[in-house]
PDB file of N, CA and C in Angstrom:
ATOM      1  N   UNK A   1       0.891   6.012  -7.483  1.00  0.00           N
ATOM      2  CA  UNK A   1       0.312   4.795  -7.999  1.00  0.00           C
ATOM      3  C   UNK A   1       1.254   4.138  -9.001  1.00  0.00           C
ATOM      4  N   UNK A   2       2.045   4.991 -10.043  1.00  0.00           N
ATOM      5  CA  UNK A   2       2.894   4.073 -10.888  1.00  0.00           C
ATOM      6  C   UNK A   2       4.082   3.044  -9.878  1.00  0.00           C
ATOM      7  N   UNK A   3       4.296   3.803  -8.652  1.00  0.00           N
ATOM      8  CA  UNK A   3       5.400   3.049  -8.181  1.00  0.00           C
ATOM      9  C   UNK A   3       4.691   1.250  -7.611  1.00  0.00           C
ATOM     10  N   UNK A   4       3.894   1.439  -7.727  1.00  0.00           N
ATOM     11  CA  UNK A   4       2.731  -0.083  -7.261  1.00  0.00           C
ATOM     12  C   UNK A   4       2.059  -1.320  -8.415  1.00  0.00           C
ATOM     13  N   UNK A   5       1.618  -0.137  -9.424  1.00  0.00           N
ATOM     14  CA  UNK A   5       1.082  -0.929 -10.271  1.00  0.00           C
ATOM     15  C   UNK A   5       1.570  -1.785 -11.066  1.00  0.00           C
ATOM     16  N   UNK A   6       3.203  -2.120 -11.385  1.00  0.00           N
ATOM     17  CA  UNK A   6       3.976  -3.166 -11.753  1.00  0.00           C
ATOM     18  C   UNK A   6       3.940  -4.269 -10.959  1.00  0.00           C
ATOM     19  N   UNK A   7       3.721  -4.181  -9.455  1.00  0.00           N
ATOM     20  CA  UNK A   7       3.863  -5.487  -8.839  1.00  0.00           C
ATOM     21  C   UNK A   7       2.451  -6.771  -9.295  1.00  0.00           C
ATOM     22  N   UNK A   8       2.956  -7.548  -9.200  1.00  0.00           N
ATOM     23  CA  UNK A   8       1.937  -8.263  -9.940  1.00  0.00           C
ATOM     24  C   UNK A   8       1.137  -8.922  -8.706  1.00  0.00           C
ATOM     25  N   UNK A   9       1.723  -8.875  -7.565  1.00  0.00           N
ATOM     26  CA  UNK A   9       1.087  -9.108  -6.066  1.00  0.00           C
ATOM     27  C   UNK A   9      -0.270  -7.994  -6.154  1.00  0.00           C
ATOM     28  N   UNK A  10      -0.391  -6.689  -6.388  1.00  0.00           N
ATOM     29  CA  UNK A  10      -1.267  -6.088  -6.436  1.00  0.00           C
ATOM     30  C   UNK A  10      -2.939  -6.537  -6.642  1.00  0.00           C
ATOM     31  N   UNK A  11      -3.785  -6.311  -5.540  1.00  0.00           N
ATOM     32  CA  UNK A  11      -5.253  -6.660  -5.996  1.00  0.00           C
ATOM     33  C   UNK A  11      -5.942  -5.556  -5.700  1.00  0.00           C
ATOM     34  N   UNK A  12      -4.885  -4.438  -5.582  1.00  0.00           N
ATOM     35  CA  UNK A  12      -5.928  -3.125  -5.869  1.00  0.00           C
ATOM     36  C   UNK A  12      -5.212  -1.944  -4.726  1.00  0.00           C
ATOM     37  N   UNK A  13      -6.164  -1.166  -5.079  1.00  0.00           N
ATOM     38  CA  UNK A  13      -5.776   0.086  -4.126  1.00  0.00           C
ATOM     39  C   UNK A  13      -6.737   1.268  -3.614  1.00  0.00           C
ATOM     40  N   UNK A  14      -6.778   1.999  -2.275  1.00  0.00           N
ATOM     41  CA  UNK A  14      -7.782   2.282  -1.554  1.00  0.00           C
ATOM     42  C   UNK A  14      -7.235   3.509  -1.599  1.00  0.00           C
ATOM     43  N   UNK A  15      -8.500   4.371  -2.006  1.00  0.00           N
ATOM     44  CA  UNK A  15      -8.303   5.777  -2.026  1.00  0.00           C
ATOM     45  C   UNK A  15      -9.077   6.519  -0.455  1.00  0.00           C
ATOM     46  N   UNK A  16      -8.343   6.883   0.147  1.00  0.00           N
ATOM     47  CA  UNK A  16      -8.694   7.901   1.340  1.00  0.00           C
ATOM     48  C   UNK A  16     -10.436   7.647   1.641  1.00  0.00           C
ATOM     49  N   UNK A  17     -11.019   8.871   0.624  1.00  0.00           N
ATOM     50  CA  UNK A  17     -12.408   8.524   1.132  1.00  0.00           C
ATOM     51  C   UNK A  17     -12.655   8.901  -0.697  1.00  0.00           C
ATOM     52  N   UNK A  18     -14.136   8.394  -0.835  1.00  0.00           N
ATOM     53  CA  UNK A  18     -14.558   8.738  -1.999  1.00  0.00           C
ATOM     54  C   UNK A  18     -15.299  10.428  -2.463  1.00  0.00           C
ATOM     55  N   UNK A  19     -15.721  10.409  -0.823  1.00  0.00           N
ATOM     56  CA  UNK A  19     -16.218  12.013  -0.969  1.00  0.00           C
ATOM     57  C   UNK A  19     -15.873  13.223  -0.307  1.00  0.00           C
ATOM     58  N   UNK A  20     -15.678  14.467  -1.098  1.00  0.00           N
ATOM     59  CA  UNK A  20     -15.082  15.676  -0.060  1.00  0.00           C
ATOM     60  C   UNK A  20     -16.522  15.406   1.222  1.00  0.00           C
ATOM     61  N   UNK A  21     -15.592  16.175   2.291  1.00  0.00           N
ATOM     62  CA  UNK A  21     -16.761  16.086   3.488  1.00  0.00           C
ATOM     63  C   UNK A  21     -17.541  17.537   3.796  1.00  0.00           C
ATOM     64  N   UNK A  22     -18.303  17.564   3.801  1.00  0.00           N
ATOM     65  CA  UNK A  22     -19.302  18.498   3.658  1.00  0.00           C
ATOM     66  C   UNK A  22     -18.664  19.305   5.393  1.00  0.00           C
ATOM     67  N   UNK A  23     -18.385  20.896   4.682  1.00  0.00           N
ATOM     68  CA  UNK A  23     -17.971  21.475   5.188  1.00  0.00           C
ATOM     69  C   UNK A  23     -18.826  22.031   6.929  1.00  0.00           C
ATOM     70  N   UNK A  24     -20.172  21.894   6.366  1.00  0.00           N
ATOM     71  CA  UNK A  24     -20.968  21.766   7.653  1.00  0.00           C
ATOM     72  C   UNK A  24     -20.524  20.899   9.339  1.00  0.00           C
ATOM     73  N   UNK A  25     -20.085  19.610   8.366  1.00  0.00           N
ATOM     74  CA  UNK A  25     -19.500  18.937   9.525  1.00  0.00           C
ATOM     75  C   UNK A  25     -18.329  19.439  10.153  1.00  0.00           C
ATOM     76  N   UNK A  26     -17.849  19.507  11.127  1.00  0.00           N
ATOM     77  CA  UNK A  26     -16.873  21.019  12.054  1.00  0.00           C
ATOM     78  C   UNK A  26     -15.703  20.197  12.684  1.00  0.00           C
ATOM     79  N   UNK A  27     -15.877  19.352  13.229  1.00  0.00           N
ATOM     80  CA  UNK A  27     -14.723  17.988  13.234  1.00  0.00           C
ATOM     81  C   UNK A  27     -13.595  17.609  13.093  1.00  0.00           C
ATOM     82  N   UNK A  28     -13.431  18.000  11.827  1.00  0.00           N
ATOM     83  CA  UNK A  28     -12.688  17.162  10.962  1.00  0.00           C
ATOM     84  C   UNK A  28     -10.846  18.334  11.103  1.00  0.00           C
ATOM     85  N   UNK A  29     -10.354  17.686  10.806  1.00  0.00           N
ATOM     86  CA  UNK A  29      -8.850  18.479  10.457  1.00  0.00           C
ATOM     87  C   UNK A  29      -9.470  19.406   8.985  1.00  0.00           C
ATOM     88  N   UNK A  30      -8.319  20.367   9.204  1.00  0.00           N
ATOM     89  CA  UNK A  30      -9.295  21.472   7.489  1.00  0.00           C
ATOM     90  C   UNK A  30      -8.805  20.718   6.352  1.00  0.00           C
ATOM     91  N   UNK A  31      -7.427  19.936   6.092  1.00  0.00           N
ATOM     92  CA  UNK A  31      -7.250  19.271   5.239  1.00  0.00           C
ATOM     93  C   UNK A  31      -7.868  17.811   4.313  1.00  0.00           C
ATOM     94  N   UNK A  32      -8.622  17.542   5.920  1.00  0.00           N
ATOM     95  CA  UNK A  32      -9.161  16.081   4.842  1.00  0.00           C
ATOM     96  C   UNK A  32     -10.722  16.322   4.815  1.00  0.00           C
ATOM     97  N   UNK A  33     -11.219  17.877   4.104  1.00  0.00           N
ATOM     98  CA  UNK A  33     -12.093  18.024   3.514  1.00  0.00           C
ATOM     99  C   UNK A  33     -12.453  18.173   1.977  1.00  0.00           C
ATOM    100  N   UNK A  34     -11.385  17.747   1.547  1.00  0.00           N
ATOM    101  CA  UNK A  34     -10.858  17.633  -0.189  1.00  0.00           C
ATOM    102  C   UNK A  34     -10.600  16.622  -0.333  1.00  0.00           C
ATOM    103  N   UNK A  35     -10.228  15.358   0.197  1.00  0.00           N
ATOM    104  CA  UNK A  35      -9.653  14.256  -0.353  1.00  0.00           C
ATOM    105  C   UNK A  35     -10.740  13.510  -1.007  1.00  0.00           C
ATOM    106  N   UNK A  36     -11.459  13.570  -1.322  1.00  0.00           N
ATOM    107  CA  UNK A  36     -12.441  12.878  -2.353  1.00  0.00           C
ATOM    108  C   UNK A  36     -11.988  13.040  -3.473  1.00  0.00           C
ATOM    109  N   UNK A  37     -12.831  11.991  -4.349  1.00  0.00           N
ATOM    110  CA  UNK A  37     -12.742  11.965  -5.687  1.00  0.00           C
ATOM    111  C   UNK A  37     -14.075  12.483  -6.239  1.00  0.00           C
ATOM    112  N   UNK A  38     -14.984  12.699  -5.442  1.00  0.00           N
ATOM    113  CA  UNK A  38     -16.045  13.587  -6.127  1.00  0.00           C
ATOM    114  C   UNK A  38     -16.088  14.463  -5.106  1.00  0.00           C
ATOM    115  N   UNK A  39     -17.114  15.181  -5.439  1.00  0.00           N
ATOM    116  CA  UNK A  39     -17.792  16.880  -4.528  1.00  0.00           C
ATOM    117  C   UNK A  39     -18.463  16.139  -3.796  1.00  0.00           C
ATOM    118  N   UNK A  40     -18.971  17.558  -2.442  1.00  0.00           N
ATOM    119  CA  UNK A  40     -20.072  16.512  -1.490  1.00  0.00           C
ATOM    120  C   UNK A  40     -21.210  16.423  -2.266  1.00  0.00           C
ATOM    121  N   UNK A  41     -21.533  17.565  -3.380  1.00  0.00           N
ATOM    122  CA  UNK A  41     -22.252  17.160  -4.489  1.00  0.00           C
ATOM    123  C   UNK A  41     -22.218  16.178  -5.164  1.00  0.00           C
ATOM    124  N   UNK A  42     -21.537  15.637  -5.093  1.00  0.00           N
ATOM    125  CA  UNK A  42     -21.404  14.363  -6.206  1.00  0.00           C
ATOM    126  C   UNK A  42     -20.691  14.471  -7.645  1.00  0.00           C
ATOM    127  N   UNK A  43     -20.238  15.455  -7.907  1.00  0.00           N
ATOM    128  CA  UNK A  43     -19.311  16.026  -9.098  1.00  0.00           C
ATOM    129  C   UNK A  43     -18.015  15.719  -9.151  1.00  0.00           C
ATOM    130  N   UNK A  44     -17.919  14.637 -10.336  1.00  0.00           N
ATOM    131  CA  UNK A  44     -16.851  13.850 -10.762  1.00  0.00           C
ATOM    132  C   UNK A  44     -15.224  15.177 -10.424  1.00  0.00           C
ATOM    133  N   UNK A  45     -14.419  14.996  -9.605  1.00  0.00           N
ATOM    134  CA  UNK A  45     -13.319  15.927  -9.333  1.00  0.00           C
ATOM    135  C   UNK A  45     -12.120  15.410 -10.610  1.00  0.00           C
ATOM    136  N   UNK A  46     -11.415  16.337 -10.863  1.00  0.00           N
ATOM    137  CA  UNK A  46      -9.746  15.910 -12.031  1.00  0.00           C
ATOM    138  C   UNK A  46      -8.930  14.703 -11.040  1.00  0.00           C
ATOM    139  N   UNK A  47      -9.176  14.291  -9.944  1.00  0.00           N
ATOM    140  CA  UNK A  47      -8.203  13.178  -9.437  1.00  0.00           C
ATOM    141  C   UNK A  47      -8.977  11.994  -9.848  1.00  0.00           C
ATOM    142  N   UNK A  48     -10.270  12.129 -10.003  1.00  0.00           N
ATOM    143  CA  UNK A  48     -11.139  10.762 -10.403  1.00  0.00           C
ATOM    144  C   UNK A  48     -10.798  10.441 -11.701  1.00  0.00           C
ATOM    145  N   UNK A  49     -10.666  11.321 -12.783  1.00  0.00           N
ATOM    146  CA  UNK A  49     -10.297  11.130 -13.861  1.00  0.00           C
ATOM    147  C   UNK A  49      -8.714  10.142 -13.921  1.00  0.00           C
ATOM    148  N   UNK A  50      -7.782  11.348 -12.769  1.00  0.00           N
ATOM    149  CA  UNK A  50      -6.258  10.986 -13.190  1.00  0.00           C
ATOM    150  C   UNK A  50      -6.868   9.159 -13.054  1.00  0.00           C
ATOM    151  N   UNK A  51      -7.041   8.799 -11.700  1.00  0.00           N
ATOM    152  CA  UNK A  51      -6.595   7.727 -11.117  1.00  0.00           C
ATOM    153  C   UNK A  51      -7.933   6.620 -12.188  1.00  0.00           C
ATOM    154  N   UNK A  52      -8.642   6.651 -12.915  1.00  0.00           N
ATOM    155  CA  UNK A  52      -9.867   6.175 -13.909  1.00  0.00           C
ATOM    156  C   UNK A  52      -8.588   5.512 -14.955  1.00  0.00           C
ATOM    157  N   UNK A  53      -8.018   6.945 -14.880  1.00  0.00           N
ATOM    158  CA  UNK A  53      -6.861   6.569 -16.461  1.00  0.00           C
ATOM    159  C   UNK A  53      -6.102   5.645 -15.879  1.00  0.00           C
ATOM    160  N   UNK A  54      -5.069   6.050 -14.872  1.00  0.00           N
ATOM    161  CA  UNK A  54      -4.103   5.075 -14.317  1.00  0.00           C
ATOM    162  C   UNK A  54      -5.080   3.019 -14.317  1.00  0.00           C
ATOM    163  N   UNK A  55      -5.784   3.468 -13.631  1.00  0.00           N
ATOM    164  CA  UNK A  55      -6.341   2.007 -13.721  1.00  0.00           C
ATOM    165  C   UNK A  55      -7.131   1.309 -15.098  1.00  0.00           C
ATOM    166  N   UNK A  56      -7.233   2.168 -16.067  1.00  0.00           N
ATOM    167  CA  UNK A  56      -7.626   1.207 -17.495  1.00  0.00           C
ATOM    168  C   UNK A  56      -6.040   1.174 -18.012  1.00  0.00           C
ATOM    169  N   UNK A  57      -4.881   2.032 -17.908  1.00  0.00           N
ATOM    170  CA  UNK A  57      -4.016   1.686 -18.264  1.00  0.00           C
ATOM    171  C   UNK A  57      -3.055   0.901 -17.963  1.00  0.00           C
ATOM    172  N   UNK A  58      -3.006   0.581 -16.684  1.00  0.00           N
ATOM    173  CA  UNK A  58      -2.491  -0.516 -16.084  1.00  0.00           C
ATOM    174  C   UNK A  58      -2.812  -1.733 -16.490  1.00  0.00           C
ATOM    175  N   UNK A  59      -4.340  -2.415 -16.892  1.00  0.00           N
ATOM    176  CA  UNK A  59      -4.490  -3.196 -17.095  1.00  0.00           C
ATOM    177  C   UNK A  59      -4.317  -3.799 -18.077  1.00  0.00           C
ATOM    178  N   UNK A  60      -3.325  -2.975 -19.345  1.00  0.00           N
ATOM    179  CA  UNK A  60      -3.032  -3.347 -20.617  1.00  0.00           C
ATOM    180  C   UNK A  60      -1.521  -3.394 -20.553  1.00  0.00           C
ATOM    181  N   UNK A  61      -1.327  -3.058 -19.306  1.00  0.00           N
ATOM    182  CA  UNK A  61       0.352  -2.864 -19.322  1.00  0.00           C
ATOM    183  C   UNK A  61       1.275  -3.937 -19.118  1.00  0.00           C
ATOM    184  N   UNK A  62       2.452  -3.989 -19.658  1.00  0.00           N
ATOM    185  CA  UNK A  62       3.630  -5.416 -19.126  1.00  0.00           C
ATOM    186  C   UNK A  62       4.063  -4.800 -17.935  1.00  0.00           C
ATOM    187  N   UNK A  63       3.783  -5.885 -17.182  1.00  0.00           N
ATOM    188  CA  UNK A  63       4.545  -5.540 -15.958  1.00  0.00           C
ATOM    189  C   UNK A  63       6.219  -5.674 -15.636  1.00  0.00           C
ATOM    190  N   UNK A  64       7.011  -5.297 -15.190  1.00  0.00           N
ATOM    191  CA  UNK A  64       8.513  -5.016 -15.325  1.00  0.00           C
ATOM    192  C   UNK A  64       8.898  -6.056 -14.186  1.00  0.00           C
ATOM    193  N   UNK A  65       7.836  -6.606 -13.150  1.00  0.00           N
ATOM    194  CA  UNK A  65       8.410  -7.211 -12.079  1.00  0.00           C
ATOM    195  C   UNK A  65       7.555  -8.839 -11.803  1.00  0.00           C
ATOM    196  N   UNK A  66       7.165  -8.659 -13.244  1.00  0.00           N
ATOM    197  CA  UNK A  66       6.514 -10.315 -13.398  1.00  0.00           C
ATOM    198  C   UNK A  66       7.412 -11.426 -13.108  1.00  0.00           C
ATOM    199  N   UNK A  67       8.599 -11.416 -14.222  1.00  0.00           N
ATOM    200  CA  UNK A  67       9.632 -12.235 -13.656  1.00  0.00           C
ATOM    201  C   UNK A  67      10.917 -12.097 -12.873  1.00  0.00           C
ATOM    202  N   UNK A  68      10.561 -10.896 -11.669  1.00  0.00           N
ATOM    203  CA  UNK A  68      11.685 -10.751 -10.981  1.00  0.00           C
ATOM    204  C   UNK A  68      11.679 -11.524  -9.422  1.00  0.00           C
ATOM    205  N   UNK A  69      12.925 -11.816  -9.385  1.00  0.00           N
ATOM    206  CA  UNK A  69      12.527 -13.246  -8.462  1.00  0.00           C
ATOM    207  C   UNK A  69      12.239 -12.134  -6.502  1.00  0.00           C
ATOM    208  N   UNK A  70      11.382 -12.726  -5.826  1.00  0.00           N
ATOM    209  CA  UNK A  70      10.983 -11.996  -4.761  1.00  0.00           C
ATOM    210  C   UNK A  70      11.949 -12.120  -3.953  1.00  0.00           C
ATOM    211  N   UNK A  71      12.141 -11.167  -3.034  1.00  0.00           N
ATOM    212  CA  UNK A  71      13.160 -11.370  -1.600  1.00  0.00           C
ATOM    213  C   UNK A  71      12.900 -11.945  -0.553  1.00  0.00           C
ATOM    214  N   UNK A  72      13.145 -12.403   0.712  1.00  0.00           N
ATOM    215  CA  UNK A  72      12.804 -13.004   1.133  1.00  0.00           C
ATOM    216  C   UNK A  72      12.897 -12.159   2.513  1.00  0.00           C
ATOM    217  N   UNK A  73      12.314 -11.719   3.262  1.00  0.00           N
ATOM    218  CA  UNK A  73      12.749 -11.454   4.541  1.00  0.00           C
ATOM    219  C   UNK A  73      12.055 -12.270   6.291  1.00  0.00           C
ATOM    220  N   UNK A  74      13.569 -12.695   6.671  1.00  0.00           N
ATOM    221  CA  UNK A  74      12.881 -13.918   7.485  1.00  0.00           C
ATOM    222  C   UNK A  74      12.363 -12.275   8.936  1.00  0.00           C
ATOM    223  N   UNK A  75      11.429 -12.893   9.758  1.00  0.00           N
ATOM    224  CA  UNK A  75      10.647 -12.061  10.458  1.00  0.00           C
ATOM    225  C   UNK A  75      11.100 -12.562  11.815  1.00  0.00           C
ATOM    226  N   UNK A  76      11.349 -12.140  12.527  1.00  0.00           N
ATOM    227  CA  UNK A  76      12.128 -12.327  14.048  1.00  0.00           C
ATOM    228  C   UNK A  76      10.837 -12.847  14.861  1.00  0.00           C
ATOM    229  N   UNK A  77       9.331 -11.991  14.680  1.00  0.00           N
ATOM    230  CA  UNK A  77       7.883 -12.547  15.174  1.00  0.00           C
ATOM    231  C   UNK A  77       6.832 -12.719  14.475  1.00  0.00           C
ATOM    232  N   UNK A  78       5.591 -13.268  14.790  1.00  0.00           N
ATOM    233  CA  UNK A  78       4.674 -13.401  13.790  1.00  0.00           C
ATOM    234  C   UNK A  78       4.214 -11.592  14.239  1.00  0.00           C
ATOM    235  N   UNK A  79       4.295 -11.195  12.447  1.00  0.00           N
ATOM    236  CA  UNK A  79       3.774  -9.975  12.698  1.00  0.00           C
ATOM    237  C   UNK A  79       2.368  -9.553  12.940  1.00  0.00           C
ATOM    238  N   UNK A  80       1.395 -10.801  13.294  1.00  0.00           N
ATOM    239  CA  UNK A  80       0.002 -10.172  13.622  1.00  0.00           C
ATOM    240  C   UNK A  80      -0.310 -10.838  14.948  1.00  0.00           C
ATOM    241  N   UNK A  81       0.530 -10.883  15.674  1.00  0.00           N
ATOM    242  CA  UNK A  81       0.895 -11.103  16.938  1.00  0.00           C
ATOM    243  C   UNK A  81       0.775  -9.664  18.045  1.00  0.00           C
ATOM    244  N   UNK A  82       0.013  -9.097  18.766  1.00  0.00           N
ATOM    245  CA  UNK A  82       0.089  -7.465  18.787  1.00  0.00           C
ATOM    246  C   UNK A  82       0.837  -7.330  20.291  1.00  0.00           C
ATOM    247  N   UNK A  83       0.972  -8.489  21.523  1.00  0.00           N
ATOM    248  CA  UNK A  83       2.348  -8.304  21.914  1.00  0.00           C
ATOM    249  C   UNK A  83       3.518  -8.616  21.488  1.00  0.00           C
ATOM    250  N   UNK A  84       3.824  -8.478  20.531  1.00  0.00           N
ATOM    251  CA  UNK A  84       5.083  -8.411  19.554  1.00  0.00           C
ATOM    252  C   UNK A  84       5.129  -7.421  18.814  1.00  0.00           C
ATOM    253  N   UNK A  85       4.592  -6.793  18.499  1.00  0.00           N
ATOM    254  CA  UNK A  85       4.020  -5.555  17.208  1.00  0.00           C
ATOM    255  C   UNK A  85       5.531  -4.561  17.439  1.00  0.00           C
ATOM    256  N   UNK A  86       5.726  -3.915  18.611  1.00  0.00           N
ATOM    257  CA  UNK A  86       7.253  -3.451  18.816  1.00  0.00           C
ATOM    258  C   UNK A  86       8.181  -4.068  17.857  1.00  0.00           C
ATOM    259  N   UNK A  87       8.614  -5.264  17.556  1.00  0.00           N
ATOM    260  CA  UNK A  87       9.838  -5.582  17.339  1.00  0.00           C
ATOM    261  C   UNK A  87       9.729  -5.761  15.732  1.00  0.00           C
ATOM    262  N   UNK A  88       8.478  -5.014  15.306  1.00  0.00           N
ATOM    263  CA  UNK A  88       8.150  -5.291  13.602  1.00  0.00           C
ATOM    264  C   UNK A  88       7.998  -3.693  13.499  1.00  0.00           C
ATOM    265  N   UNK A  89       7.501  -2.879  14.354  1.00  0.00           N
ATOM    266  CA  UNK A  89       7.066  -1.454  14.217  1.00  0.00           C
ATOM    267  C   UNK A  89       8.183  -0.670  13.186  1.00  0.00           C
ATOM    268  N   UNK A  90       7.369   0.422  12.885  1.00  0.00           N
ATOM    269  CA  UNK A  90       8.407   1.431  12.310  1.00  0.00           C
ATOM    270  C   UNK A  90       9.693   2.253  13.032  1.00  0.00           C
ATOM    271  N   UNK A  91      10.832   2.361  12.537  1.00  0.00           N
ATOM    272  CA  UNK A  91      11.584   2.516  13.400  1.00  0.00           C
ATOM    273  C   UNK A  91      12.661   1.154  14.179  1.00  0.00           C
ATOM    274  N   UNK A  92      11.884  -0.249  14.006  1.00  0.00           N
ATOM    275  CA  UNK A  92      12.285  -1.730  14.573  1.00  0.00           C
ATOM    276  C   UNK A  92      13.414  -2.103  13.487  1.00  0.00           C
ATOM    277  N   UNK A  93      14.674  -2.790  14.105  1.00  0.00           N
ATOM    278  CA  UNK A  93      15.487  -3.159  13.205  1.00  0.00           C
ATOM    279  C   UNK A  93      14.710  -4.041  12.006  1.00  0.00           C
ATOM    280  N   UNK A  94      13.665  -4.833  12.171  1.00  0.00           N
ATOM    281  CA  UNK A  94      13.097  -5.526  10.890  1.00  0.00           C
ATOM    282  C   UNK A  94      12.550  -4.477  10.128  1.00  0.00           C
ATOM    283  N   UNK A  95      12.107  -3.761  10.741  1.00  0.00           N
ATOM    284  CA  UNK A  95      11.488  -2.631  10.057  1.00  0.00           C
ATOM    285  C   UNK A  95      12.574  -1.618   8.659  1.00  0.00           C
ATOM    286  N   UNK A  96      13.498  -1.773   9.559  1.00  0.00           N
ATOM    287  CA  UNK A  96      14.427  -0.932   8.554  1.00  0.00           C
ATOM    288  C   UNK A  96      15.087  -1.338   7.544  1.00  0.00           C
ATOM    289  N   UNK A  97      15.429  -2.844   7.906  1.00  0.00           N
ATOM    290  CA  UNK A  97      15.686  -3.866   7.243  1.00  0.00           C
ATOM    291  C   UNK A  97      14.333  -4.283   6.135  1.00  0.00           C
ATOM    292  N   UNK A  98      13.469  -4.022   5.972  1.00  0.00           N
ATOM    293  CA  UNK A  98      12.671  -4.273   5.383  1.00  0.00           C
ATOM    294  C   UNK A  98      12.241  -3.538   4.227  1.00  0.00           C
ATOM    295  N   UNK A  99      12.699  -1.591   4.580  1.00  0.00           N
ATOM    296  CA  UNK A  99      12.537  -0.647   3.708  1.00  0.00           C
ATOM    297  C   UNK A  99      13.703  -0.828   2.570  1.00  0.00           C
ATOM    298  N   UNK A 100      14.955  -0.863   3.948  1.00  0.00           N
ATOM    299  CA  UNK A 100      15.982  -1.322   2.393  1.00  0.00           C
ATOM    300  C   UNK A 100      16.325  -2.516   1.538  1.00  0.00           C
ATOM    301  N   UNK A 101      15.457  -3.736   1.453  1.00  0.00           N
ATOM    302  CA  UNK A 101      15.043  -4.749   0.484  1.00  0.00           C
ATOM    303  C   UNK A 101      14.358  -3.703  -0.381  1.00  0.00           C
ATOM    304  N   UNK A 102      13.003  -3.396   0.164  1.00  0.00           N
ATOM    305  CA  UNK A 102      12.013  -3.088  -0.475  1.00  0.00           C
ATOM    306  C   UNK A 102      11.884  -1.975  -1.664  1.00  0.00           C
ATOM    307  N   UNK A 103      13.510  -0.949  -1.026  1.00  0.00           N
ATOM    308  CA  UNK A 103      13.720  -0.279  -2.092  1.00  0.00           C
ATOM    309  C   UNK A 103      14.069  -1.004  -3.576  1.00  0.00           C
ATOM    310  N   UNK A 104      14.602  -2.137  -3.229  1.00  0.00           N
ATOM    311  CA  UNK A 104      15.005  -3.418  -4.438  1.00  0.00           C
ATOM    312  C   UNK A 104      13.978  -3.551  -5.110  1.00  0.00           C
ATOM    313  N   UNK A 105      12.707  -3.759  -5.040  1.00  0.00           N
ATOM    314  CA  UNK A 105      11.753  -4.616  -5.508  1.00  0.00           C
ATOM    315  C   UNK A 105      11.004  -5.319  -3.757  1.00  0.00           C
ATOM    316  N   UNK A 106       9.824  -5.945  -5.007  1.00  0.00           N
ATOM    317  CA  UNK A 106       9.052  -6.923  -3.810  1.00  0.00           C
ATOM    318  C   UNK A 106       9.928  -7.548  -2.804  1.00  0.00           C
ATOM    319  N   UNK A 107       9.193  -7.571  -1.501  1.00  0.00           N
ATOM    320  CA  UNK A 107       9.615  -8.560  -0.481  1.00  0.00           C
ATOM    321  C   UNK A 107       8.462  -9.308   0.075  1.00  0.00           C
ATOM    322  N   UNK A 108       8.901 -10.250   0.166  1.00  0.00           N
ATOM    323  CA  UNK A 108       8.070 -11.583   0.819  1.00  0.00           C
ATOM    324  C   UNK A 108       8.368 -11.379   2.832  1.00  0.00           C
ATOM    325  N   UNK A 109       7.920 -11.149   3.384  1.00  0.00           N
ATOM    326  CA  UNK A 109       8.007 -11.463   5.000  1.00  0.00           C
ATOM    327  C   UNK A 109       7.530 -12.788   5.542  1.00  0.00           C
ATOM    328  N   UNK A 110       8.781 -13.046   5.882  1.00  0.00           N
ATOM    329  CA  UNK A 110       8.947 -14.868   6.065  1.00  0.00           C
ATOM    330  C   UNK A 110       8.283 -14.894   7.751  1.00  0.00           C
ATOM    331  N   UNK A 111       7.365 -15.170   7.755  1.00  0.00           N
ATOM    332  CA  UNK A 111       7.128 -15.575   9.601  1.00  0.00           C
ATOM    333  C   UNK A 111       7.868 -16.722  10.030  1.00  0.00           C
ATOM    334  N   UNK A 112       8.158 -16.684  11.734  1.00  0.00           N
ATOM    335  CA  UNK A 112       8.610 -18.077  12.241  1.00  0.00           C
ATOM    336  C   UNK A 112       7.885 -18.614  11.873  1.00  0.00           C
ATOM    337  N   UNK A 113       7.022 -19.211  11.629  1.00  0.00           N
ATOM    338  CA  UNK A 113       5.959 -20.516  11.044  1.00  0.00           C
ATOM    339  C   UNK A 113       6.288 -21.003  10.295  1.00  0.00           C
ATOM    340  N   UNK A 114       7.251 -20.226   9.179  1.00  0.00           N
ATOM    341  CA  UNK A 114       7.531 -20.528   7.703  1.00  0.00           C
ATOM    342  C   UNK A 114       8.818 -21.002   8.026  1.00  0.00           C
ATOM    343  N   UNK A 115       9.544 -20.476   8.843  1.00  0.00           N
ATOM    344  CA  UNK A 115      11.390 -20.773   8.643  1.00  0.00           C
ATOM    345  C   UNK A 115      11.307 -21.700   8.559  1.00  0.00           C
ATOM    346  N   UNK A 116      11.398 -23.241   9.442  1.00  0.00           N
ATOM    347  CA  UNK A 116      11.281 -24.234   9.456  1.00  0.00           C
ATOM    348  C   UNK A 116      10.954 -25.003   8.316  1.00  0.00           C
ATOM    349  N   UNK A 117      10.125 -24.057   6.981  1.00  0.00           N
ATOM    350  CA  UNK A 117       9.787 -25.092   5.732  1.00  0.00           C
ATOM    351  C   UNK A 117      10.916 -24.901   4.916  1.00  0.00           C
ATOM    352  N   UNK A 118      11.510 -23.176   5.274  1.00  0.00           N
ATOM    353  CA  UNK A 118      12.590 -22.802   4.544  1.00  0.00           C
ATOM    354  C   UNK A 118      13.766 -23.052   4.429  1.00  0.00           C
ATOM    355  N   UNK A 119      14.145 -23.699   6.088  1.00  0.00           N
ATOM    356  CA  UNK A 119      15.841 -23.935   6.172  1.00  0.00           C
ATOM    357  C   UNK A 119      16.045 -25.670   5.613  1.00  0.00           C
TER     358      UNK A 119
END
């Protein structure tokens, strides 16, 4: 979570599930019967706490990437296009191209729609 909560794009963040899953249910992989933040009882778990703190402290915090100017990455397809989804996927030259901006700071993903306002 610290690596996120500087971006000032941020409107939040989604934790897995809120409750361990009650072991009765037989289903499931054995691992994602803990990922809650409470018991199937309902008993506040130490990750509810960590991530309670992280988010009242964030909200008092300066952010480091308020005035850092965004990147721009132009997008070869519209990425919510899903016969196109290949050429944005993980592993896709935009794709890779995208991790190493992103290691920089924020990136913006420019759709064809947009080039045209941009060039």
């Amino acid at each position: 979570m610290d690596a996120v909560v500087d971006n000032p794009a941020l409107c939040g963040i989604t934790w897995w599930c809120s409750h361990d899953i009650d072991p009765a249910l037989l289903d499931f992989p054995h691992r994602e019967y803990d990922l809650g933040l409470f018991t199937v009882d309902h008993r506040r778990k130490p990750v509810a706490d960590v991530l309670a703190s992280v988010c009242a402290g964030s909200a008092n915090r300066p952010t480091r990437l308020a005035n850092a100017a965004r990147r721009g990455l132009m997008c070869p397809v519209d990425p919510r296009d899903p016969q196109t989804r290949d050429q944005v996927a993980p592993g896709s030259t935009f794709h890779q191209d995208w991790v190493g901006l992103r290691k920089l700071g924020p990136v913006a993903i420019v759709p064809p729609a947009r080039t045209s306002l941009t060039a």
